[in-house]
Protein backbone atom coordinates (compact mmCIF):
# COMPACT_ATOMS: atom_id res chain seq x y z
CA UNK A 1 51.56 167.88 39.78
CA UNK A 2 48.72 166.73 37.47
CA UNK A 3 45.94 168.18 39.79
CA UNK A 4 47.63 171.52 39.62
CA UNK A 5 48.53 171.55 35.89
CA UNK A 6 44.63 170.98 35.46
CA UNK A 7 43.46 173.94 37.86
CA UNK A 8 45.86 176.59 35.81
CA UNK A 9 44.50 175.12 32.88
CA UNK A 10 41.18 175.23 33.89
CA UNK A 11 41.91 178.88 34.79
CA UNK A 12 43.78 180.30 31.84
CA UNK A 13 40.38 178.48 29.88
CA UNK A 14 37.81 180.82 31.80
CA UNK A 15 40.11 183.70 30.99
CA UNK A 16 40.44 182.40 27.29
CA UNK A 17 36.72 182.51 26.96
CA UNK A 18 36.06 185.65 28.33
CA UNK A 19 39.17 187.50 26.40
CA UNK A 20 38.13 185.40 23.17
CA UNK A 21 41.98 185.20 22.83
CA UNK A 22 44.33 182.35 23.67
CA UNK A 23 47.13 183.30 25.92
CA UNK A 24 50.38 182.20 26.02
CA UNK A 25 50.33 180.90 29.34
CA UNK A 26 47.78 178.15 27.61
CA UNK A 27 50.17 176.88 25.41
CA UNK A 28 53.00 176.99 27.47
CA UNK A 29 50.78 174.80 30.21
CA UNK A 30 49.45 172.75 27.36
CA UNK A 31 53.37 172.46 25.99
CA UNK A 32 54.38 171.61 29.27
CA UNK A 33 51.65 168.80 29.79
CA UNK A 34 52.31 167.27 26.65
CA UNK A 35 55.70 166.91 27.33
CA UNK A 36 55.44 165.22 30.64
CA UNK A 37 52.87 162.65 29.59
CA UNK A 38 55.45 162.05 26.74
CA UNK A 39 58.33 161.46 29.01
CA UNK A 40 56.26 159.34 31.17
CA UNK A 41 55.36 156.95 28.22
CA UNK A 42 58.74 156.69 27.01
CA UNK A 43 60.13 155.87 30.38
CA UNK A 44 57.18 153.41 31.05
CA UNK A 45 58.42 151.92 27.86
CA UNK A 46 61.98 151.75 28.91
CA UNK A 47 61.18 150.24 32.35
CA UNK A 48 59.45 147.37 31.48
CA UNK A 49 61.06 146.04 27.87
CA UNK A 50 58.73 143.57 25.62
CA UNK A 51 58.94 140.27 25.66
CA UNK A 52 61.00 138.21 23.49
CA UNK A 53 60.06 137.98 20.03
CA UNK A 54 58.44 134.43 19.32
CA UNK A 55 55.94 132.48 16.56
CA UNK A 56 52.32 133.95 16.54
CA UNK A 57 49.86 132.17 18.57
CA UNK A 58 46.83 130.37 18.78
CA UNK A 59 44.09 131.99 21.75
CA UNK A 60 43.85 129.55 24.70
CA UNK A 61 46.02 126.73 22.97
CA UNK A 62 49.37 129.10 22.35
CA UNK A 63 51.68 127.26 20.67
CA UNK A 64 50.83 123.81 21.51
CA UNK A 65 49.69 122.95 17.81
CA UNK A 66 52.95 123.43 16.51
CA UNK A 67 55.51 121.54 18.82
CA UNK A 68 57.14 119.19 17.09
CA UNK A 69 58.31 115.95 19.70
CA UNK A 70 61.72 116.67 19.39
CA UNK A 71 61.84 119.93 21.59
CA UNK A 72 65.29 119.73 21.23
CA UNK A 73 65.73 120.45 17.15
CA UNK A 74 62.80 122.53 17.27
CA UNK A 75 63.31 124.95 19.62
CA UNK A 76 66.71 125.70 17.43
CA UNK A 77 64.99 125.73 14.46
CA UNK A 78 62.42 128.46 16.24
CA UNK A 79 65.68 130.57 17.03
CA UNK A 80 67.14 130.81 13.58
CA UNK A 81 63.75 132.69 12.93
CA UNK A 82 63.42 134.93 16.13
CA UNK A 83 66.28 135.06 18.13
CA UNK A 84 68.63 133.49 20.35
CA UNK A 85 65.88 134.81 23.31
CA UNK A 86 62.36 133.44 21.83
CA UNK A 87 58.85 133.37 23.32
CA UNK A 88 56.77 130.09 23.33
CA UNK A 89 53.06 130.07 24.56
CA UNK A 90 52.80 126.49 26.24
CA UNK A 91 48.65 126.87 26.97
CA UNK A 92 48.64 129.45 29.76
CA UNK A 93 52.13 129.06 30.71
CA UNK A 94 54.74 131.11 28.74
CA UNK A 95 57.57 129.28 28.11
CA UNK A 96 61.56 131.25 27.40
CA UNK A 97 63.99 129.77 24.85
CA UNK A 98 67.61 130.50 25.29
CA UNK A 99 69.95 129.85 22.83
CA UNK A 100 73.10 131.64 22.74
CA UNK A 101 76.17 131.21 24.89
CA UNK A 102 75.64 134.82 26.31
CA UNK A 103 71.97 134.38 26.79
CA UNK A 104 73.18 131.53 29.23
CA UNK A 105 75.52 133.50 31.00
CA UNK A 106 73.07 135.98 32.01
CA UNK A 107 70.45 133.33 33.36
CA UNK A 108 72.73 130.95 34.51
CA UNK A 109 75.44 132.77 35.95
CA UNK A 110 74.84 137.06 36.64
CA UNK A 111 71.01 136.29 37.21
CA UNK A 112 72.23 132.91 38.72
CA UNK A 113 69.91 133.46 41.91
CA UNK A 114 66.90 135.22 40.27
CA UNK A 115 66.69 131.41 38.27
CA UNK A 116 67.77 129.17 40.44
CA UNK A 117 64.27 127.73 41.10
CA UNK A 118 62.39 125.40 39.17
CA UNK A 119 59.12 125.28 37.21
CA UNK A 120 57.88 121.97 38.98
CA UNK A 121 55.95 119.25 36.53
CA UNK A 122 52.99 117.22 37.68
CA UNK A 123 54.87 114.50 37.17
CA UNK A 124 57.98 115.44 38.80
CA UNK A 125 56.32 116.38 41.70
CA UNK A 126 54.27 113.12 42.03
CA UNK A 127 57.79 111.32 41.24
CA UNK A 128 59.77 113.04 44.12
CA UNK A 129 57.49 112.83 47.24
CA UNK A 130 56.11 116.51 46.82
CA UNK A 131 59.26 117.98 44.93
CA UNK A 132 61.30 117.39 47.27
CA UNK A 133 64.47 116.34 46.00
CA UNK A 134 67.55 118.27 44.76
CA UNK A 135 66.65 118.89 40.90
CA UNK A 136 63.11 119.91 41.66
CA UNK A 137 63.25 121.81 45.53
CA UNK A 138 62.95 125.33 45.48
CA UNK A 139 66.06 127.17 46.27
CA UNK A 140 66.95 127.75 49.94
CA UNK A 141 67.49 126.31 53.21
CA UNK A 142 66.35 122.58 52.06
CA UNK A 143 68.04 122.47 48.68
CA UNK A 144 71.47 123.59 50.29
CA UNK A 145 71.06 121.18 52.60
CA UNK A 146 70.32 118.50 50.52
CA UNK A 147 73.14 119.80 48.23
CA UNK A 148 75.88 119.73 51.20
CA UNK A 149 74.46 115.95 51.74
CA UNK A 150 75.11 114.97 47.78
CA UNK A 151 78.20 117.17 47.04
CA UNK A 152 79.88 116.79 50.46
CA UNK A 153 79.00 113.68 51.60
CA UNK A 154 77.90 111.29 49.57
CA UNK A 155 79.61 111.80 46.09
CA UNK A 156 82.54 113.80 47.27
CA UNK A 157 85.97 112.60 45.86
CA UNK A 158 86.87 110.19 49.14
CA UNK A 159 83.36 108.72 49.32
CA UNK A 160 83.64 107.59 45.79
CA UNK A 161 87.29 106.49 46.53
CA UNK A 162 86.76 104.71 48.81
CA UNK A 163 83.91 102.48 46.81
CA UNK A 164 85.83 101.95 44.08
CA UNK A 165 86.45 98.12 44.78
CA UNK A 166 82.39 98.30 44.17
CA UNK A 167 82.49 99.84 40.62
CA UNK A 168 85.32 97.41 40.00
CA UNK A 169 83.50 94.61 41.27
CA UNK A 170 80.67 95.45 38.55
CA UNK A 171 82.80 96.34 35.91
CA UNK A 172 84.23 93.12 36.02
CA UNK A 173 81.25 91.13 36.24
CA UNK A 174 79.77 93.13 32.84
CA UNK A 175 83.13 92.42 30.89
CA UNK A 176 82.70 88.77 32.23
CA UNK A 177 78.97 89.26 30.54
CA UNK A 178 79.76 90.47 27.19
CA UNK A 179 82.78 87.86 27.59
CA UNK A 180 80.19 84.97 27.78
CA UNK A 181 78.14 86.27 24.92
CA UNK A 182 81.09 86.92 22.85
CA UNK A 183 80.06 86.42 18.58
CA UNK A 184 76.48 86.99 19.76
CA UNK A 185 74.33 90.77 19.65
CA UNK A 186 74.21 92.03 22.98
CA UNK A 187 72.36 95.78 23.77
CA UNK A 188 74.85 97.92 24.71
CA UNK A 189 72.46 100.41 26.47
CA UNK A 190 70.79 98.15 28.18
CA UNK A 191 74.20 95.98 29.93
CA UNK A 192 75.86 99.75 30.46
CA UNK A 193 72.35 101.08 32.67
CA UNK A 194 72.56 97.62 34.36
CA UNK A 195 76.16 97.77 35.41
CA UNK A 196 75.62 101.43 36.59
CA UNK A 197 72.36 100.62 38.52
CA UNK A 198 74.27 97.99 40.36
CA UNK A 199 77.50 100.53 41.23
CA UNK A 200 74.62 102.72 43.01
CA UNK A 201 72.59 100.72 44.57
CA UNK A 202 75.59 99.05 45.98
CA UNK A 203 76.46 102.35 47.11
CA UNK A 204 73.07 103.04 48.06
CA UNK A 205 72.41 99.60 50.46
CA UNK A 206 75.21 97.43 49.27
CA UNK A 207 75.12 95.15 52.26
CA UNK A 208 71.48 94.96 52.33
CA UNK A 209 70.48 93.14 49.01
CA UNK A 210 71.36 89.46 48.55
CA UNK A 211 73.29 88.31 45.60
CA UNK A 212 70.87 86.68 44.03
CA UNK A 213 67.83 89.30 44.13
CA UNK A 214 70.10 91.89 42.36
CA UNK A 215 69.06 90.86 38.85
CA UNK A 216 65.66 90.73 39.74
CA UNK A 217 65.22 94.09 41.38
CA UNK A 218 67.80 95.84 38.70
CA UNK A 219 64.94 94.75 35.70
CA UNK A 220 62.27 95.84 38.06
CA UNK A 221 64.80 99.17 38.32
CA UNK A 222 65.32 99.41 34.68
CA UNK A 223 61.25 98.68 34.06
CA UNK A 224 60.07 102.04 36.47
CA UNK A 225 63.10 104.36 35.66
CA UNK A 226 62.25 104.00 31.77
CA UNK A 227 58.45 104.45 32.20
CA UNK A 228 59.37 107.28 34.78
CA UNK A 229 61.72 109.07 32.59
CA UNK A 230 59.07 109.07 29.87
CA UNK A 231 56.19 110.87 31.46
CA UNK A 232 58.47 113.63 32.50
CA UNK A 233 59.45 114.35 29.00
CA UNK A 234 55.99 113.75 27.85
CA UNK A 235 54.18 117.65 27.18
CA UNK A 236 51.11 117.96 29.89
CA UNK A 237 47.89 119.68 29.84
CA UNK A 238 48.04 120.04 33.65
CA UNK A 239 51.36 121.99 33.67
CA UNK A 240 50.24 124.00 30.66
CA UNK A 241 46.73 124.56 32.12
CA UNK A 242 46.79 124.51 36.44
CA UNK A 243 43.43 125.01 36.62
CA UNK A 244 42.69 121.24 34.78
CA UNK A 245 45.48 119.67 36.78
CA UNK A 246 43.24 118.58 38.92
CA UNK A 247 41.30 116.35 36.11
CA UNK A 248 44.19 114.48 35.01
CA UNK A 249 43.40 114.58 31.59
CA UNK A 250 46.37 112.50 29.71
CA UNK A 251 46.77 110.34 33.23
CA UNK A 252 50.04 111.39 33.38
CA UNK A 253 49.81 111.62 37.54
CA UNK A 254 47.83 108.66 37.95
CA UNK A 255 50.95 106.36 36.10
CA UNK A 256 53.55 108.43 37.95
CA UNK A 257 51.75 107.71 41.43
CA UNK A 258 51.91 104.09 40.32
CA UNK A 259 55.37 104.28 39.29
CA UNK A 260 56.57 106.02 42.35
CA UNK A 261 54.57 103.78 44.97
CA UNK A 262 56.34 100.80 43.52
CA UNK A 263 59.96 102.62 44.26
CA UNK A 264 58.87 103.51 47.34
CA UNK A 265 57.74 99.73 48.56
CA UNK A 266 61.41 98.78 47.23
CA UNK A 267 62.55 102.06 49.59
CA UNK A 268 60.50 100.62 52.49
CA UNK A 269 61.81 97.06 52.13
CA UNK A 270 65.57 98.61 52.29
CA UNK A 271 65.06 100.95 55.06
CA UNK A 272 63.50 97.70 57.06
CA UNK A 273 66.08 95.77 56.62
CA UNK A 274 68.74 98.52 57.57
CA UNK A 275 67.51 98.99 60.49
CA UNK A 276 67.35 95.26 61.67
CA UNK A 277 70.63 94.88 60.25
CA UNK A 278 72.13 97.80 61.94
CA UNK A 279 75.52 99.26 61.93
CA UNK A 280 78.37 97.44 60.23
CA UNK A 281 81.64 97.92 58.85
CA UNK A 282 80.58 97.96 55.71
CA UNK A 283 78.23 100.91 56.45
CA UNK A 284 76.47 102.36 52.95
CA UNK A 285 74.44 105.47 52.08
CA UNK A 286 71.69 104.26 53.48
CA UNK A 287 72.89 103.72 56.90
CA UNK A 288 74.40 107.00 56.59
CA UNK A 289 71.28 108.96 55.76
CA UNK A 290 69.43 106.87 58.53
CA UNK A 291 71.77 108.01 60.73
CA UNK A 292 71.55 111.74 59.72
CA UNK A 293 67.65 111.86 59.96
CA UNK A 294 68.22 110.34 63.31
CA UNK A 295 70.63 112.75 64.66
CA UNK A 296 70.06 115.63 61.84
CA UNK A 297 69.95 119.83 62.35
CA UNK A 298 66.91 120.40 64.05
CA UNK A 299 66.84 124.14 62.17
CA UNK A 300 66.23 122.80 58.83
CA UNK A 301 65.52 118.81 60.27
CA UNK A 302 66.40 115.96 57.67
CA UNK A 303 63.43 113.53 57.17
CA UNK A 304 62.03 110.39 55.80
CA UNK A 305 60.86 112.15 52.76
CA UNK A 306 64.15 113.93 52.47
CA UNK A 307 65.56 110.59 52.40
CA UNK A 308 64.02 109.26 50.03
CA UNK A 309 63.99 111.67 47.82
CA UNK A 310 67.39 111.35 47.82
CA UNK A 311 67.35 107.89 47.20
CA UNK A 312 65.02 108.78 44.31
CA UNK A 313 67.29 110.85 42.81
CA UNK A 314 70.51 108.87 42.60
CA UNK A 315 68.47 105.65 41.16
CA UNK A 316 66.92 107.72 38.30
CA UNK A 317 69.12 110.96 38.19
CA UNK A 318 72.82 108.58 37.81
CA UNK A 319 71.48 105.44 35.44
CA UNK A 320 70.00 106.59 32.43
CA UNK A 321 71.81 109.85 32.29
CA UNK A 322 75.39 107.72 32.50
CA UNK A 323 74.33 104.53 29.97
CA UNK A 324 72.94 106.72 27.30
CA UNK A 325 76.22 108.89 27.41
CA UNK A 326 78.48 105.92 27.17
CA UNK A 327 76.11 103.91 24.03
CA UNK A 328 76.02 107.13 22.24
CA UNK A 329 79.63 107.69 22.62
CA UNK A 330 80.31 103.78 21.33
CA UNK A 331 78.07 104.05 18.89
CA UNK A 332 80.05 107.26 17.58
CA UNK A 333 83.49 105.46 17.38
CA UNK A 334 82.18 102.12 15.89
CA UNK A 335 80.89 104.63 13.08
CA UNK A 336 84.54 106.16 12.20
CA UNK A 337 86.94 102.74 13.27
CA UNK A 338 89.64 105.33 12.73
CA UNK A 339 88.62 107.13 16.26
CA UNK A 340 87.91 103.44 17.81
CA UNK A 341 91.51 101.94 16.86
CA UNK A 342 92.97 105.30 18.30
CA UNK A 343 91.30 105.30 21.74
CA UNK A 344 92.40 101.40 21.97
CA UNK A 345 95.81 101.85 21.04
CA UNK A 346 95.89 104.74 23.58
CA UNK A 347 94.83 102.02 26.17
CA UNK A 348 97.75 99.53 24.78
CA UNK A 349 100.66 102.01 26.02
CA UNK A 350 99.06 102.78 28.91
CA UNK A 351 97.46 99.48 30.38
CA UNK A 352 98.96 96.75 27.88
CA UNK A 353 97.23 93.62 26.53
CA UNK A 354 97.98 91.82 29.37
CA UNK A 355 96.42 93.61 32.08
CA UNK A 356 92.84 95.06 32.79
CA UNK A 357 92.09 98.52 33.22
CA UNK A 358 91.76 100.29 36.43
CA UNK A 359 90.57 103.42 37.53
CA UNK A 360 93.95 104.43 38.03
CA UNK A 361 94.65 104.40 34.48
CA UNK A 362 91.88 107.81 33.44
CA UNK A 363 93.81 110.17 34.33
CA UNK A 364 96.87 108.81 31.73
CA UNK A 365 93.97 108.31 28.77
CA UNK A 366 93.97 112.18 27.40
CA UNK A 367 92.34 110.95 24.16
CA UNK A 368 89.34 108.67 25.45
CA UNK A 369 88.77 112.36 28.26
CA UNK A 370 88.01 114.30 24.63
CA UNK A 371 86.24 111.33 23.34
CA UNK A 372 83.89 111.88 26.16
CA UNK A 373 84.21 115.52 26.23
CA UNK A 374 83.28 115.77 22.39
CA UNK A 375 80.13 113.20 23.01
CA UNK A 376 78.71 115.05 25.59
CA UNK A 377 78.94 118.09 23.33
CA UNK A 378 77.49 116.48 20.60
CA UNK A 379 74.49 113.97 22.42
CA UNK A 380 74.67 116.05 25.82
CA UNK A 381 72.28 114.01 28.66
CA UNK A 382 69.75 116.89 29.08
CA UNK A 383 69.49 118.74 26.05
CA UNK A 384 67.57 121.73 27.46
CA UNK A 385 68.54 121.18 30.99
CA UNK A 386 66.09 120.86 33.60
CA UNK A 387 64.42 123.92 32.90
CA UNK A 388 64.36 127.05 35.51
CA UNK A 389 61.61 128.92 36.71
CA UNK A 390 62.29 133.10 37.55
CA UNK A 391 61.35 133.89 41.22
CA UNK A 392 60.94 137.57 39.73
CA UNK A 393 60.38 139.45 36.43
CA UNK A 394 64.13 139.88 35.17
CA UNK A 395 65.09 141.76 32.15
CA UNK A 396 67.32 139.26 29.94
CA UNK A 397 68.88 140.52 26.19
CA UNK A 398 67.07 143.23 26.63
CA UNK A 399 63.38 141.56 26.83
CA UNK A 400 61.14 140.81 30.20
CA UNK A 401 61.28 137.07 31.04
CA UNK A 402 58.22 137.42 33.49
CA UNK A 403 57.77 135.68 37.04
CA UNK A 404 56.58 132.25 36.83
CA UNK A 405 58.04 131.44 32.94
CA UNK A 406 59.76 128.51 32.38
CA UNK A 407 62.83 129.12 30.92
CA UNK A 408 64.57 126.23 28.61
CA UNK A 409 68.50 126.88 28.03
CA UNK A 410 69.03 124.60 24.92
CA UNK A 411 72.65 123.41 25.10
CA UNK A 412 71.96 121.06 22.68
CA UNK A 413 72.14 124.09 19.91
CA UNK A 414 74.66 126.13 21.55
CA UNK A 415 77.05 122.89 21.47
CA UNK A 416 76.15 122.80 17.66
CA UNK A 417 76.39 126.42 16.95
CA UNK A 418 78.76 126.99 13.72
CA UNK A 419 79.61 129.89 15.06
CA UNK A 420 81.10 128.89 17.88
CA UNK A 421 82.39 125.33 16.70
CA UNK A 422 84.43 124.38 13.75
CA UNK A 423 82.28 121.12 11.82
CA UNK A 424 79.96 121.32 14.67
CA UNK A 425 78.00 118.78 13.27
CA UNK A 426 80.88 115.94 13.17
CA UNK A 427 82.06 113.61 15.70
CA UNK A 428 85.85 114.93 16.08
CA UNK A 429 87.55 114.18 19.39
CA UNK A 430 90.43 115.93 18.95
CA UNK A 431 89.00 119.27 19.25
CA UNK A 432 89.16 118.56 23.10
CA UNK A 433 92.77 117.58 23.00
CA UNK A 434 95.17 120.35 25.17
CA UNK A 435 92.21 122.69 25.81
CA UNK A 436 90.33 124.71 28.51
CA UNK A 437 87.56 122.61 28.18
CA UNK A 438 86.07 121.39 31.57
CA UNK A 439 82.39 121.05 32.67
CA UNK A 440 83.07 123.84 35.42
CA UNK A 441 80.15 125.47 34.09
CA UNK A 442 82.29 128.48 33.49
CA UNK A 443 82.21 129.11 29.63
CA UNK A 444 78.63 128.98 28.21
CA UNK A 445 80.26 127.67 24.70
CA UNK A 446 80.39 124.31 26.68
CA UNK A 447 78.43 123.11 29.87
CA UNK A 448 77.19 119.33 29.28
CA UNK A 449 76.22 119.33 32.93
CA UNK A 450 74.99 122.58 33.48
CA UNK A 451 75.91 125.79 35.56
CA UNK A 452 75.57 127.82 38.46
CA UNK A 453 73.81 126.95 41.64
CA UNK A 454 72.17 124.20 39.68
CA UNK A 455 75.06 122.14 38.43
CA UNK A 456 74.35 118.78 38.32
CA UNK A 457 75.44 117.10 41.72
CA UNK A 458 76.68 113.94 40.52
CA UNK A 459 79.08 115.18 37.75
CA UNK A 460 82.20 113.03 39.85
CA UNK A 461 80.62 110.46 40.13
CA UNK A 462 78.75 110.40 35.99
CA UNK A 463 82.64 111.21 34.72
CA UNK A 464 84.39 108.11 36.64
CA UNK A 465 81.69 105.62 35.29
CA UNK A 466 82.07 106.80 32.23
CA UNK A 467 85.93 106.65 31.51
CA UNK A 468 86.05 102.99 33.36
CA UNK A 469 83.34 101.59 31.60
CA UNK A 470 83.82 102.86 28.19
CA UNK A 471 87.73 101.67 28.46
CA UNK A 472 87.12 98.63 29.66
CA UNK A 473 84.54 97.80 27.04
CA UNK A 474 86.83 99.08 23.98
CA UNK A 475 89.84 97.37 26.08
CA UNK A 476 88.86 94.39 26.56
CA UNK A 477 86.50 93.66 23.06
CA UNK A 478 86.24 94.77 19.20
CA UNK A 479 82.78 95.65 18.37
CA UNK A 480 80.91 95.33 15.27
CA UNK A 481 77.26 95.29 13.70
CA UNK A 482 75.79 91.94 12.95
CA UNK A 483 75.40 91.48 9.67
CA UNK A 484 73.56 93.63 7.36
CA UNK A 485 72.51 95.96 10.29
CA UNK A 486 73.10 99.68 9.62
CA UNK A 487 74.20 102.48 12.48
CA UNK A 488 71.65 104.51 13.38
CA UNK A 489 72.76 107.49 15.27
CA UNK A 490 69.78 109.74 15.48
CA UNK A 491 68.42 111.09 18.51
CA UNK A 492 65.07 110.58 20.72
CA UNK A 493 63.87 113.57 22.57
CA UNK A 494 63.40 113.27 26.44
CA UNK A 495 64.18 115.09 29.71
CA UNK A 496 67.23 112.43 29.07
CA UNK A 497 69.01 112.69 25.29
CA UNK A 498 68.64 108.59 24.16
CA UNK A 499 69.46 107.24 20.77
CA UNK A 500 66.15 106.50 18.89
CA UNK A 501 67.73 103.12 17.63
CA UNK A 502 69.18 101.30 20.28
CA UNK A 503 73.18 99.99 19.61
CA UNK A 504 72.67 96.31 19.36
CA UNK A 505 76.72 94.96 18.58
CA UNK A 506 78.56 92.40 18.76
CA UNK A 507 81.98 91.86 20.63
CA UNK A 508 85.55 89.94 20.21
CA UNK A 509 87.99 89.44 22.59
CA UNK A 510 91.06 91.20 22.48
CA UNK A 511 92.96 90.57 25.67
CA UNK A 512 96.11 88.59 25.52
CA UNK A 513 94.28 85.50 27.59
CA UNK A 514 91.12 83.90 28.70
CA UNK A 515 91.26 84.44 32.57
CA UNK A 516 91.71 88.19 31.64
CA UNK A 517 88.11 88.01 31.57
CA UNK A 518 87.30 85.81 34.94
């Protein structure tokens, strides 16, 4: 159309020249070319929306001056200035702040498979044998199947039924712990991640370890999974700048491929001595997965990596996550007693003085459900999720969120938003009592553990540890702070939420007798 709107043009101009006199077929030409370039702009315009609005940046370094460490409170503080949708320049890499409840829904539930991939770290990758794990595998064939494995198989309702004499075991031998340290300061943090590292490697290769090597290879555990969880919160030049990944500046990769050697040897060992040991009647999730590489699908084949990946996933995906929920959540109630000597009174009717608590007591503990409920919303585990990575430009709140971006939904604002939450900023259980409330993922006002295709896996399994531990350790003891000692409930930034201070109390027995806690 252009090529002939320029011939007639070109025409009616000889004419023009040799008349001296503009016609009007000129101007209607000229009116008519003016008009479509104008259209085409404005619908180019439409088409492809701006990005998000966001802080001005630096060339080649973006943004990077200005992060503060605690991504968390400062990517909030970024959307009180531009926007629940904001732009972040992270080096070369553009980086997508979401922080509204309906922001969410559109990335994490109507543009569910458009995100459902991930922006993979340097370190993540070097930490899960490639990437490939559940939290970091690209969506498709794999991650289902690794999914079906977790959600179906391993951490299903039944399978964690019928291990429950496990979690009891440990339970019982932590109470026992706390009982023999009883008027002395014990770290709450660090007896919940050991109890919880025992229930799942139990799980894991229960009838593999001896006894007495547990305590050794849970501090070994607890040693990696802390260093590990560290450098993939820790900002890197390599994922802001791919073209100097392969320099290493900050040695981020090097200490990860250290870290993750040393699981895998402890991996190796296990596998070994599965396989000599063979099949049993007690068989674990190790023998199980053996026995599905073995015999697995050969269309999308289950293998030694996949294995231990998985492996990799439920030792540092279910310990940290689970003890820094319950500390933060004791640490809240020891700092209003009121809320404490409620949740134990609750556990009086229901279990008595003169019995323990069981599992089968949860479901009858409405209050100490909201308790968790409202310290999830306040300290939720991931505070901006594991972030998701676009597998096409998508048009979200009415701005471009480009290929590639890494997009950070920050639940740790949306749980806070006044507008959405009545003293957001206050530890008040019983906001969650008789509610709709659930972690279904289904209302973006409240999704501790995510949403969508990429719902955390292990949610059953996080909740159960949760209730049982936290009521047996308020059922069985009083807690206090030593003397002089003040409660510190402020927050550390990390891929996992952890209390900057850690809760160092001390415990009383409150159980009716002695062998109560044998």
């Amino acid at each position: 159309m252009s090529e002939q709107l320029a011939t007639a043009i070109s025409n009616a101009s000889s004419r023009w020249f040799a008349t001296g006199e503009l016609p009007t077929t000129v101007l209607v030409i000229a009116a008519a070319l003016s008009l479509f370039w104008l259209v085409r702009i404005l619908t180019s315009k439409s088409s492809h929306p701006p990005l998000p609005p966001g802080p001005t940046s630096l060339p080649l370094v973006g943004n990077l001056l200005s992060l503060d460490p605690e991504l968390h409170s400062y990517f909030a503080t970024l959307a009180k200035t531009h926007g629940p949708i904001t732009r972040l320049w992270l080096g070369k890499k553009l980086g997508i702040l979401i922080t509204s409840p309906a922001l969410a829904r559109e990335v994490l539930k109507l543009n569910d498979t458009t995100f459902a991939n991930r922006d993979v770290p340097v370190a993540g990758e070097e930490a899960t044998y490639g990437g490939n794990d559940i939290v970091w595998s690209p969506y498709g064939d794999q991650w289902r199947m690794l999914r079906k494995i977790c959600v179906r198989e391993m951490l299903c309702n039944q399978t964690l039924d019928s291990v429950y004499s496990l979690r009891r075991k440990e339970v019982r031998n932590t109470v026992k712990y706390l009982y023999n340290h009883v008027g002395s300061p014990v770290n709450v943090g660090e007896q919940m991640f050991l109890t919880v590292l025992n229930v799942i490697t139990g799980m894991m290769w229960g009838g593999t370890v001896k006894a007495e090597d547990r305590a050794r290879l849970g501090a070994e555990f607890r040693q990696v999974i802390n260093e590990m969880t560290g450098l993939l919160g820790m900002p890197n030049l390599s994922d802001f700048y791919p073209g100097l990944a392969r320099f290493d500046l900050q040695g981020i990769k090097k200490k990860m491929t250290v870290l993750a050697k040393r699981f895998d040897r402890i991996f190796e060992t296990m596998i070994d001595q599965r396989r000599k040991m063979g099949g049993d009647e007690n068989k674990d999730f190790l023998q199980f997965l053996l026995e599905l590489k073995d015999g697995g699908d050969s269309k999308t084949p289950f293998t030694m990596t996949h294995l231990k990946s998985l492996l990799m996933d439920m030792v540092v995906g279910g310990t940290d996550t689970t003890s820094n929920a319950i500390e933060f959540a004791l640490a809240e109630m020891m700092n209003q007693p009121q809320i404490l000597k409620k949740a134990q009174q609750e556990l009086e009717t229901v279990v008595g003085k003169h019995d323990i608590v069981e599992e089968s007591h949860i479901n009858k503990l409405p209050y100490l459900y909201a308790i968790m409920k409202e310290s999830l919303r306040l300290h939720p585990t991931l505070p901006l999720m594991v972030p998701h990575c676009p597998s096409e430009s998508c048009v979200i709140g009415g701005y471009t969120v480009p290929k590639g971006a890494r997009v950070f939904v920050n639940a740790w604002a949306i749980h806070r938003d006044p507008e959405i939450w009545e003293r957001p900023l206050e530890f008040w259980p019983e906001r969650f009592i008789d509610n709709k409330w659930d972690y279904s993922g289904n209302d973006f006002n409240y999704f501790p553990f995510g949403s969508g295709r990429r719902i955390c896996a292990g949610t059953a399994m996080a909740e159960r540890m949760f209730m049982f531990l936290l009521a047996s350790l308020i059922h069985s003891f009083d807690w206090e702070l030593g003397e002089g000692d003040k409660l510190d409930l402020s927050e550390k930034f990390g891929i996992v939420l952890k209390k900057k201070v850690a809760l160092v109390a001390i415990p009383t027995p409150r159980l009716s007798s002695t062998t109560m806690y044998d």
